[in-house]
C-alpha atoms as a PDB file:
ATOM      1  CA  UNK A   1      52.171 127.037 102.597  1.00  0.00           C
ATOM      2  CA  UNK A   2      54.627 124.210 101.470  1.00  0.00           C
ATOM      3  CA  UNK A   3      51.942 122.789  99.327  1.00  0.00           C
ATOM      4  CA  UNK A   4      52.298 125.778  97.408  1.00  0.00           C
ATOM      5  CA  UNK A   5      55.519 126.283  96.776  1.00  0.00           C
ATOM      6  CA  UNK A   6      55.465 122.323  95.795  1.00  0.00           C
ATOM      7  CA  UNK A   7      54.270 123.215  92.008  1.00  0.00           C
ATOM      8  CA  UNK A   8      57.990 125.692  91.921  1.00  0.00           C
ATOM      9  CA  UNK A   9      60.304 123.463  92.891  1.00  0.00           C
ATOM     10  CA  UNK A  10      60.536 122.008  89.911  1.00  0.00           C
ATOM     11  CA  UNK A  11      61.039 124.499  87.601  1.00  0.00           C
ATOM     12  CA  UNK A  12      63.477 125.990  90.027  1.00  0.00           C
ATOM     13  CA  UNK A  13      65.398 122.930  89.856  1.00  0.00           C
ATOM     14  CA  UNK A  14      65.488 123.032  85.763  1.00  0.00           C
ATOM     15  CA  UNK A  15      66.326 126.242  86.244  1.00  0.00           C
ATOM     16  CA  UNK A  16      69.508 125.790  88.173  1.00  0.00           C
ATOM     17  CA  UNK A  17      70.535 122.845  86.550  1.00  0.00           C
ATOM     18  CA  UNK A  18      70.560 124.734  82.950  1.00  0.00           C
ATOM     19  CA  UNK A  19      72.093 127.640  84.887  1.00  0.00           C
ATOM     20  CA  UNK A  20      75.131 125.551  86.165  1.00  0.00           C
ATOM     21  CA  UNK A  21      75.525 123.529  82.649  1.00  0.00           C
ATOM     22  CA  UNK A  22      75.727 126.899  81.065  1.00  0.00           C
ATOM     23  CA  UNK A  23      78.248 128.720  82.716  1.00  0.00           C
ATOM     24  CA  UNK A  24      82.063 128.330  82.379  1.00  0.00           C
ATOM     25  CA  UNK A  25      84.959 129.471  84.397  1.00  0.00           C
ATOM     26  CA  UNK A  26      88.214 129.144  82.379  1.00  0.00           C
ATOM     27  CA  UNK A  27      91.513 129.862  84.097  1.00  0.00           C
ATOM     28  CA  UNK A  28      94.425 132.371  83.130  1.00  0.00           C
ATOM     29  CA  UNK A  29      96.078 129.267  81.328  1.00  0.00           C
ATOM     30  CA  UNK A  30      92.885 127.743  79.505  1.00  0.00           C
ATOM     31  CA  UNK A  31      90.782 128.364  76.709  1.00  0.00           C
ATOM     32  CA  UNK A  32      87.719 127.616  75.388  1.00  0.00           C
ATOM     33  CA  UNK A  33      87.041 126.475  71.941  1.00  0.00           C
ATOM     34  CA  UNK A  34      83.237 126.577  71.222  1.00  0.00           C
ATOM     35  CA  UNK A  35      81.217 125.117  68.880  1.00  0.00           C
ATOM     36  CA  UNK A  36      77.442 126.089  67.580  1.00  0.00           C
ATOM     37  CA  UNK A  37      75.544 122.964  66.513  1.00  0.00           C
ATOM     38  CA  UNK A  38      78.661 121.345  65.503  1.00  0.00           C
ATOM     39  CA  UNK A  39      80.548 124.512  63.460  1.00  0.00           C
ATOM     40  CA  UNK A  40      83.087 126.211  64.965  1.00  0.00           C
ATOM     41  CA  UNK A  41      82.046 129.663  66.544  1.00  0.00           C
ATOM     42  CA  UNK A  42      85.208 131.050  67.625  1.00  0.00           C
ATOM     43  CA  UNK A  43      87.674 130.565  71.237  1.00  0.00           C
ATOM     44  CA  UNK A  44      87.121 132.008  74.186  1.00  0.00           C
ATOM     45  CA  UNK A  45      88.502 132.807  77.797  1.00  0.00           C
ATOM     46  CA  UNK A  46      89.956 133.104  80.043  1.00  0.00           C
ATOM     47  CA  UNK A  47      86.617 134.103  82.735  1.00  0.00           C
ATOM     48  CA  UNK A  48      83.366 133.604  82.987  1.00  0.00           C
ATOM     49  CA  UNK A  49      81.727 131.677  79.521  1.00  0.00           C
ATOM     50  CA  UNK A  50      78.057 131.285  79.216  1.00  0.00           C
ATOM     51  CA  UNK A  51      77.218 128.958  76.536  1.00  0.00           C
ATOM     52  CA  UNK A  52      73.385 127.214  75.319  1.00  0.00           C
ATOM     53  CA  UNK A  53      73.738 124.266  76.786  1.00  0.00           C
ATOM     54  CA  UNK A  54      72.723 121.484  73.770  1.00  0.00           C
ATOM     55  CA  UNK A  55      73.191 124.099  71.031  1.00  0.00           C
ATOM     56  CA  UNK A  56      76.794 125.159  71.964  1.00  0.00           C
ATOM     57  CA  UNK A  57      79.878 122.874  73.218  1.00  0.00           C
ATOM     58  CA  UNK A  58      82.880 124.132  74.421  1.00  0.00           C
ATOM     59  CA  UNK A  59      86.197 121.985  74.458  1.00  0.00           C
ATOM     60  CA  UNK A  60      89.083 123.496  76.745  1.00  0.00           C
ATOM     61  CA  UNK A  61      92.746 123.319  75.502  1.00  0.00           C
ATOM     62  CA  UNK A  62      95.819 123.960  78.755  1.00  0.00           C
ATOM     63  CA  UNK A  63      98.277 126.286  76.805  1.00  0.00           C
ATOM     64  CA  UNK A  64     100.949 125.632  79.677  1.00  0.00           C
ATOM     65  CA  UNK A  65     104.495 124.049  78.528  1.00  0.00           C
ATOM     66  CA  UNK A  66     103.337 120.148  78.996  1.00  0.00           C
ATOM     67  CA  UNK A  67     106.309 117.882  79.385  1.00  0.00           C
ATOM     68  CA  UNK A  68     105.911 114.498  77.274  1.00  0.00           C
ATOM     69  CA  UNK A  69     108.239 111.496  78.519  1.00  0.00           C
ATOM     70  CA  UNK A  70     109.097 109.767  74.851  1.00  0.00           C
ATOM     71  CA  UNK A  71     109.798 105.855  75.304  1.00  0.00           C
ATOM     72  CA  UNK A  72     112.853 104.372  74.728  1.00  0.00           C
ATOM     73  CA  UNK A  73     113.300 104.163  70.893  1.00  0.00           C
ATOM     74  CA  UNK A  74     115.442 100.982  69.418  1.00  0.00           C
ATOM     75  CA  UNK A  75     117.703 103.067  67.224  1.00  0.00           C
ATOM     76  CA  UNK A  76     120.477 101.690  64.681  1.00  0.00           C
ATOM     77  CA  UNK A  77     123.373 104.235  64.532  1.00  0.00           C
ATOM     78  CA  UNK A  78     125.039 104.627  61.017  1.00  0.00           C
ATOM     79  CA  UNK A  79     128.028 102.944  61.943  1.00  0.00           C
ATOM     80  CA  UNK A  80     125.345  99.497  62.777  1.00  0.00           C
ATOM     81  CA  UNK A  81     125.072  99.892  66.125  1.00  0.00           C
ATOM     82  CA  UNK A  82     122.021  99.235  68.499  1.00  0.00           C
ATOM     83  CA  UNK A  83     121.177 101.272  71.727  1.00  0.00           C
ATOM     84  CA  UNK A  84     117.999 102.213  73.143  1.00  0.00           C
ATOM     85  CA  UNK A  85     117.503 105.617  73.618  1.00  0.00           C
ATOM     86  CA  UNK A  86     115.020 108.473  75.147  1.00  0.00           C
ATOM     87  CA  UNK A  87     114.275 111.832  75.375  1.00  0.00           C
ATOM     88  CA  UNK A  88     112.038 114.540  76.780  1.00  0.00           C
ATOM     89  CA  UNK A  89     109.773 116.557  74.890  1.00  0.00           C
ATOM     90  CA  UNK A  90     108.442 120.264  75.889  1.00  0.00           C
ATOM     91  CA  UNK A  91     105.870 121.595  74.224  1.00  0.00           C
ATOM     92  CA  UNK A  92     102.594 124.008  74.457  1.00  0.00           C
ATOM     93  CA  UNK A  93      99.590 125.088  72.459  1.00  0.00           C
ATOM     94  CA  UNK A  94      99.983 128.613  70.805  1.00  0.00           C
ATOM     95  CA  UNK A  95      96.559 128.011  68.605  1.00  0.00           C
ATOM     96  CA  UNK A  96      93.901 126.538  70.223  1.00  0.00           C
ATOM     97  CA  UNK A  97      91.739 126.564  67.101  1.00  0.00           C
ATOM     98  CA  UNK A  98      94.240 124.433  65.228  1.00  0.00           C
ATOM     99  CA  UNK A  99      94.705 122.049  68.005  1.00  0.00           C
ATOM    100  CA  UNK A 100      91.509 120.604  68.274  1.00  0.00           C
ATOM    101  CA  UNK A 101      90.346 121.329  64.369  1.00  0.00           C
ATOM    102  CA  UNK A 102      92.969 120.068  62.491  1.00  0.00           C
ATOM    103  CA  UNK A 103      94.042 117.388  64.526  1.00  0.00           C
ATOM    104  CA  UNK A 104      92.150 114.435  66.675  1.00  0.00           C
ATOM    105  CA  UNK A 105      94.358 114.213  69.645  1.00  0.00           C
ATOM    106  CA  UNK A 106      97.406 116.762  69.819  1.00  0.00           C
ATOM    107  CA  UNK A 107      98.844 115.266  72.603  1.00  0.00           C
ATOM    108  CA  UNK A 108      99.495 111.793  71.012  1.00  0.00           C
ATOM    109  CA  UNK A 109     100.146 113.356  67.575  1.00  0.00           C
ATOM    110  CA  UNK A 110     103.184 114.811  69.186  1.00  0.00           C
ATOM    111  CA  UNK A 111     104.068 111.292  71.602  1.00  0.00           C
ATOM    112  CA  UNK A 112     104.226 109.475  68.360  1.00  0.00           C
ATOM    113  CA  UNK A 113     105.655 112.077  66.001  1.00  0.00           C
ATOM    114  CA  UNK A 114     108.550 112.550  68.405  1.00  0.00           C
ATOM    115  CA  UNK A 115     109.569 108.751  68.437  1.00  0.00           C
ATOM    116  CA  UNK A 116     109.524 108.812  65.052  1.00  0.00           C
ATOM    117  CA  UNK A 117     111.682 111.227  64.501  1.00  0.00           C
ATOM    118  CA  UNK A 118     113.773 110.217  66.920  1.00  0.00           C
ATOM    119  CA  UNK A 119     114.944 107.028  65.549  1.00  0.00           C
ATOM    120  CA  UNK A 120     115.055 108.701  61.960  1.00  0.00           C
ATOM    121  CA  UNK A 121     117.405 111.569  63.036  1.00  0.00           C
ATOM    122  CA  UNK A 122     119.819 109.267  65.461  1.00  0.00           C
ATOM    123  CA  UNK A 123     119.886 106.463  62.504  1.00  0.00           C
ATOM    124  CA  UNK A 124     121.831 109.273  60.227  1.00  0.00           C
ATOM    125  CA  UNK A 125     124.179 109.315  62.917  1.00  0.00           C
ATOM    126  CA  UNK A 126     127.390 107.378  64.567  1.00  0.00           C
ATOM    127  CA  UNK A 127     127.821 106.060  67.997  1.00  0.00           C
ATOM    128  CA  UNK A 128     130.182 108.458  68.723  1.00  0.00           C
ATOM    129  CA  UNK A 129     128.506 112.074  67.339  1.00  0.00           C
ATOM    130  CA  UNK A 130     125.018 110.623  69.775  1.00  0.00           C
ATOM    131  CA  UNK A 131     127.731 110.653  72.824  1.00  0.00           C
ATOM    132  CA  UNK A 132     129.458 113.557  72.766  1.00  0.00           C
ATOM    133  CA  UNK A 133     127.121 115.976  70.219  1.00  0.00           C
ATOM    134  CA  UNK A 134     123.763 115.836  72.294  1.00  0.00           C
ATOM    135  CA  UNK A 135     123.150 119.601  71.969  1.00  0.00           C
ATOM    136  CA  UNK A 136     123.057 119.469  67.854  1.00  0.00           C
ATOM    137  CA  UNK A 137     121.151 116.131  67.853  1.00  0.00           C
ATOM    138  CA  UNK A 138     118.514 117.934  70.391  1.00  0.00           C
ATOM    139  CA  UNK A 139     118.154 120.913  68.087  1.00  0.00           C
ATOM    140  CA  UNK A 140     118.050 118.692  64.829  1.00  0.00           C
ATOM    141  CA  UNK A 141     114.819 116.817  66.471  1.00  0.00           C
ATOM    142  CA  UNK A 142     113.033 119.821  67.815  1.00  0.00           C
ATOM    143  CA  UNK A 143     113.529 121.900  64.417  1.00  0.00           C
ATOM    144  CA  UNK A 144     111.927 118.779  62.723  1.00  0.00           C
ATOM    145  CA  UNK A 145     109.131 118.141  65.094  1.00  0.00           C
ATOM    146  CA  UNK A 146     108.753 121.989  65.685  1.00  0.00           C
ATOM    147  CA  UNK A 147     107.555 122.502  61.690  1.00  0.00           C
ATOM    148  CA  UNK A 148     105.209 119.451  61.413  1.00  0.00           C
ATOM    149  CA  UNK A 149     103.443 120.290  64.610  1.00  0.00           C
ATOM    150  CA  UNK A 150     102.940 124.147  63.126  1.00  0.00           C
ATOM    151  CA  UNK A 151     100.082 123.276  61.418  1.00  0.00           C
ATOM    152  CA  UNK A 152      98.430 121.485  64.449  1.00  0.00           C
ATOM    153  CA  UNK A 153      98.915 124.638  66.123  1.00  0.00           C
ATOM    154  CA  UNK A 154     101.545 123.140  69.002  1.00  0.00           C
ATOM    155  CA  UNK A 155     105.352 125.119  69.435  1.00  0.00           C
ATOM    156  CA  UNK A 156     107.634 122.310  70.390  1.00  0.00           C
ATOM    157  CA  UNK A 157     109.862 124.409  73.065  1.00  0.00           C
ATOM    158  CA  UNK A 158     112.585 121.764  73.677  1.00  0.00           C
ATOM    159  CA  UNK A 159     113.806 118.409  73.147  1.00  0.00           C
ATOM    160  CA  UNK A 160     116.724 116.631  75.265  1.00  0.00           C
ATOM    161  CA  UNK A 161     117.842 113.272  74.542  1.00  0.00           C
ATOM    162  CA  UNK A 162     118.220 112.127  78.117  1.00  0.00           C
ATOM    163  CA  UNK A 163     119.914 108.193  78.277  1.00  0.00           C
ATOM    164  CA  UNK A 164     121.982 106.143  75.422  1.00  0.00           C
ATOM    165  CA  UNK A 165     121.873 102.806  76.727  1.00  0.00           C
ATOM    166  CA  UNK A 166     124.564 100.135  75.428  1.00  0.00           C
ATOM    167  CA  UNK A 167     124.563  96.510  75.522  1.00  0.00           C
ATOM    168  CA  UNK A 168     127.744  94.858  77.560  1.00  0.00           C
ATOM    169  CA  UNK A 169     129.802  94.341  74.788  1.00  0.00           C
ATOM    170  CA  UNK A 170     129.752  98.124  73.302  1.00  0.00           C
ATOM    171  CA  UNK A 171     130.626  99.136  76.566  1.00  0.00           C
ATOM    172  CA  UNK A 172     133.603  96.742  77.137  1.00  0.00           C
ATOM    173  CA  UNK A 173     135.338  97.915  73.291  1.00  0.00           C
ATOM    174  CA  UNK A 174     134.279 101.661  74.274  1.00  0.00           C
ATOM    175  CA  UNK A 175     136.851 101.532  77.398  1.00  0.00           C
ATOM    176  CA  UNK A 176     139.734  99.789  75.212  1.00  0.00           C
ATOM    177  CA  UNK A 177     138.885 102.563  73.090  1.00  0.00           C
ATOM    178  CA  UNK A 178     139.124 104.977  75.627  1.00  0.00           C
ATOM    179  CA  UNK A 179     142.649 103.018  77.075  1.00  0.00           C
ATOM    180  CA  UNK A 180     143.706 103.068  73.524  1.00  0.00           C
ATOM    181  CA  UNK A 181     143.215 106.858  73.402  1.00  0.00           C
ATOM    182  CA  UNK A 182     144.869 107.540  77.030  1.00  0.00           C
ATOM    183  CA  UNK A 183     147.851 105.648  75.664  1.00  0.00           C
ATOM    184  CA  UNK A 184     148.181 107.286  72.487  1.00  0.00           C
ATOM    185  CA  UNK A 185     147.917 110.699  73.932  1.00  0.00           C
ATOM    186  CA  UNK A 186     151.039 109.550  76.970  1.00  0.00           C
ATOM    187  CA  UNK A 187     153.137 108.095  74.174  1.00  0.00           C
ATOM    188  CA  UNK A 188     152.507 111.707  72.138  1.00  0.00           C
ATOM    189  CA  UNK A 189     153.237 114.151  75.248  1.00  0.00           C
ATOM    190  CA  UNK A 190     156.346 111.583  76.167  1.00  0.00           C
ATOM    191  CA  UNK A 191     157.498 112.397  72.229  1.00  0.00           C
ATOM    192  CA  UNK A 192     157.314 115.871  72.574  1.00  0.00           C
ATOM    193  CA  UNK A 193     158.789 116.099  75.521  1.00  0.00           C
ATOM    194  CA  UNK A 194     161.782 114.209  74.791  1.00  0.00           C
ATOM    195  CA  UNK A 195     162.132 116.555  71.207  1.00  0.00           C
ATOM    196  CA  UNK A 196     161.792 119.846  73.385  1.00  0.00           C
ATOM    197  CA  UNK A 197     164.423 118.400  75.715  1.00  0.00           C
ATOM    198  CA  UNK A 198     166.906 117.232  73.094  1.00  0.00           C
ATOM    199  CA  UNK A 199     166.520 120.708  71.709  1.00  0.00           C
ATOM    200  CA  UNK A 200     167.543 122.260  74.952  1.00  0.00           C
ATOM    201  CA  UNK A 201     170.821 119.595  74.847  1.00  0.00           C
ATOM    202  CA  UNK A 202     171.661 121.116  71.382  1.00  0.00           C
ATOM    203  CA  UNK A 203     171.244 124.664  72.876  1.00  0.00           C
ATOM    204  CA  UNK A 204     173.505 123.640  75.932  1.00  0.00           C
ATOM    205  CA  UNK A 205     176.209 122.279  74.069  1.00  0.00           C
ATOM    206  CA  UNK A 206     176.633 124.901  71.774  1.00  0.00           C
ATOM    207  CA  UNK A 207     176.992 127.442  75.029  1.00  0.00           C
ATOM    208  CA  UNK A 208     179.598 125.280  76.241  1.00  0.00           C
ATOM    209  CA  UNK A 209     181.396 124.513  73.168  1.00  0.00           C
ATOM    210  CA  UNK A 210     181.554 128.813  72.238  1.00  0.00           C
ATOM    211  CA  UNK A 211     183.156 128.852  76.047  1.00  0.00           C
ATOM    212  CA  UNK A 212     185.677 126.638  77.534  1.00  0.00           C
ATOM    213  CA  UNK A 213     184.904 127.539  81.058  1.00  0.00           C
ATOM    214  CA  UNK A 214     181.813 126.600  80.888  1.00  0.00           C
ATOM    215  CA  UNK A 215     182.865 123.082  80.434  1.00  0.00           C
ATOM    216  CA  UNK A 216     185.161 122.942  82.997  1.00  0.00           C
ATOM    217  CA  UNK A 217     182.621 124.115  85.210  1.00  0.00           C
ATOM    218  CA  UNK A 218     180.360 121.383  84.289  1.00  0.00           C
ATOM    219  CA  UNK A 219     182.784 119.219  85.106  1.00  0.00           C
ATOM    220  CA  UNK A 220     183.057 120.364  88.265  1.00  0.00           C
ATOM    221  CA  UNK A 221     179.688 120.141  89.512  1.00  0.00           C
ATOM    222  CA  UNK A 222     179.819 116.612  87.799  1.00  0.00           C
ATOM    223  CA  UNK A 223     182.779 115.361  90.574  1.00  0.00           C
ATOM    224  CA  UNK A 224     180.467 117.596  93.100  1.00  0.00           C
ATOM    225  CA  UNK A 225     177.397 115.364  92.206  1.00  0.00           C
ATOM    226  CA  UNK A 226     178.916 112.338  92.573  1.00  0.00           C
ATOM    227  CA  UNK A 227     180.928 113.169  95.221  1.00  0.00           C
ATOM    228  CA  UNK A 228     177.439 113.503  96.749  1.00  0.00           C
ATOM    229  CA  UNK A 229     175.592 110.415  95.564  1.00  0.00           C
ATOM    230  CA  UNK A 230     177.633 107.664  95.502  1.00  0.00           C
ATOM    231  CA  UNK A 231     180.052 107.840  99.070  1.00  0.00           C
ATOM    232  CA  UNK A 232     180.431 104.119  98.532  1.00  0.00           C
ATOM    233  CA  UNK A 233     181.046 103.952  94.846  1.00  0.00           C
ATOM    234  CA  UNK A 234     184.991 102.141  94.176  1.00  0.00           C
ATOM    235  CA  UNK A 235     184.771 103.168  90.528  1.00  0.00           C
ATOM    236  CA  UNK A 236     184.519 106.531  89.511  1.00  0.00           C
ATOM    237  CA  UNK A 237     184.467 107.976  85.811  1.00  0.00           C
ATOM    238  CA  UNK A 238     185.697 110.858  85.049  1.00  0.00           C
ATOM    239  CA  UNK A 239     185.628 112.605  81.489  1.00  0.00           C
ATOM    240  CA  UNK A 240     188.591 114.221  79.928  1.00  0.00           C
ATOM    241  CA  UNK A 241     188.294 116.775  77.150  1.00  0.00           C
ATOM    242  CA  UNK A 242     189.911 115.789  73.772  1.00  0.00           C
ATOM    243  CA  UNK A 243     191.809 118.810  73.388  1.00  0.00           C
ATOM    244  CA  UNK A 244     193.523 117.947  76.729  1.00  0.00           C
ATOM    245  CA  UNK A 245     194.345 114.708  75.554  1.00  0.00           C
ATOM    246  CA  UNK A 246     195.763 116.182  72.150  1.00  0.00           C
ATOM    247  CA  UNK A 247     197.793 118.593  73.597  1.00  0.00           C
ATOM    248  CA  UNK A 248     199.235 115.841  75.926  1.00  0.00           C
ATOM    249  CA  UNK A 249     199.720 114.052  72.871  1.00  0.00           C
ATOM    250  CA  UNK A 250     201.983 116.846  71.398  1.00  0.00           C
ATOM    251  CA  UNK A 251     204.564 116.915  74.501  1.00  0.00           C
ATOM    252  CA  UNK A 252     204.798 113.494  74.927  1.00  0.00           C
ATOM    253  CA  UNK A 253     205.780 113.470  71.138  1.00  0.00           C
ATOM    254  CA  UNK A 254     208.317 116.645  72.069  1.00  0.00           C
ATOM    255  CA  UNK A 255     210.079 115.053  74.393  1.00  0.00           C
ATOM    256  CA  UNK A 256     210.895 111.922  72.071  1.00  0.00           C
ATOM    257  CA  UNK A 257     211.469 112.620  68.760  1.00  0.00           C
ATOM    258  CA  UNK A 258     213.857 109.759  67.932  1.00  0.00           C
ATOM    259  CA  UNK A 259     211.656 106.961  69.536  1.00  0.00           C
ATOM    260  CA  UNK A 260     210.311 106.839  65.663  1.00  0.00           C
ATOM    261  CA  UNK A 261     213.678 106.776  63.577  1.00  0.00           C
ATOM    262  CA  UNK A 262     215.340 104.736  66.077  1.00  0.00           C
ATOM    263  CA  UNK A 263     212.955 101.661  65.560  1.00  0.00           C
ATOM    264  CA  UNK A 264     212.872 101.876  61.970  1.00  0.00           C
ATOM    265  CA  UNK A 265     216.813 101.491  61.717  1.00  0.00           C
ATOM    266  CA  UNK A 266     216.884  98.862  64.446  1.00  0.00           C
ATOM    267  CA  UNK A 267     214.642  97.284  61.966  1.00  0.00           C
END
């Protein structure tokens, strides 16, 4: 009985063996780009694929968003500056047929496009725009990535520009930079607070100059104040107006009217 079924076993074996080289399960994210004795036939997928194994190939692209880590990129900023600088890249296949026909290797196309462009864009830039304009920067790169990669059939989704690095010295005259700034700004806001409070002195003294009580009040709560502060001052100041002093003036000149004449005629 097994003697007989000897002669099958071969064939059965052929059999399974062409069987499991022709058929092709290609997930919900993958598809199939075949090819019939070397010419492109057409993309397939996602599901079963059965393909003539020797006659037809098939070469499977992942159209998920890949994430590609770009290396840090010696860049010299416009104003001749060097940092080192990196970035992410997001990116997927939207045309499988492009991706493997009109390109050899997408994946590295885009690695070395990316640091290309990267040091390209960031040269045409200063120090300060790659620090604090990261969000225009990212969108410059991915707009110019995005339309050379059309043709390869790849839709760059994103690029971030993740670390400016700075040697020592760069980052000691950024700080006095930043000091300089901090000082600049105190000395401004001291400025304009001293011209907003002289402009409230102005204000005051013309209230108490249209009212003469108002200046004697003031000088009131003047003796009140320091009356209050200094218990063990000796000296104390205290301001008389002019017009008290001229009108003193007057009566003392009233009540002598001769002490002029008299010295002249003694002279």
């Amino acid at each position: 009985m097994i003697g007989e079924l000897i002669p099958w076993v071969a064939p059965l074996v052929v059999l399974l063996l062409i069987l499991a080289a022709a058929i092709r399960i290609l997930p919900e994210y993958e598809r199939g780009v075949v090819f019939f004795l070397g010419r492109f036939q057409g993309v397939k997928g996602p599901g079963l694929i059965i393909i003539i194994p020797g006659i037809q190939q098939i070469v499977r692209v992942d159209l998920r968003v890949i994430t590609l880590d770009v290396p840090s990129q010696d860049v010299i900023s416009k104003d001749n500056v060097t940092v080192r600088v990196n970035a992410v890249l997001y990116y997927r296949v939207v045309d499988p047929e492009k991706a493997i026909l009109q390109v050899e290797d997408f994946g590295s196309a885009t690695s070395q496009l990316s640091q290309t462009t990267l040091r390209s864009v960031l040269g045409k830039h200063d120090l300060d725009e790659m620090l604090s304009e990261r969000d225009k920067l990212n969108a410059d790169i991915q707009e110019i990535i995005d339309a050379q990669t059309e043709d390869w059939g790849v839709k760059v989704a994103n690029v971030e520009i993740k670390h400016v690095d700075l040697n020592e010295s760069m980052i000691r005259a950024i700080a006095r930079q930043a000091e300089a700034e901090r000082e600049r700004r105190a000395k401004v806001i001291h400025a304009e607070g001293e011209l907003q409070a002289s402009k409230k002195l102005v204000e005051a003294a013309e209230v108490m100059s249209s009212e003469s009580g108002a200046m004697q009040l003031r000088y009131l709560q003047t003796l009140s104040d320091m009356s209050t502060n200094n218990n063990n001052a000796s000296t104390i100041v205290f301001p008389l107006p002019m017009d008290l002093m001229r009108a003193f003036m007057k009566t003392m000149g009233s009540e002598n009217p001769q002490s002029g004449p008299s010295k002249r005629s003694d002279e």
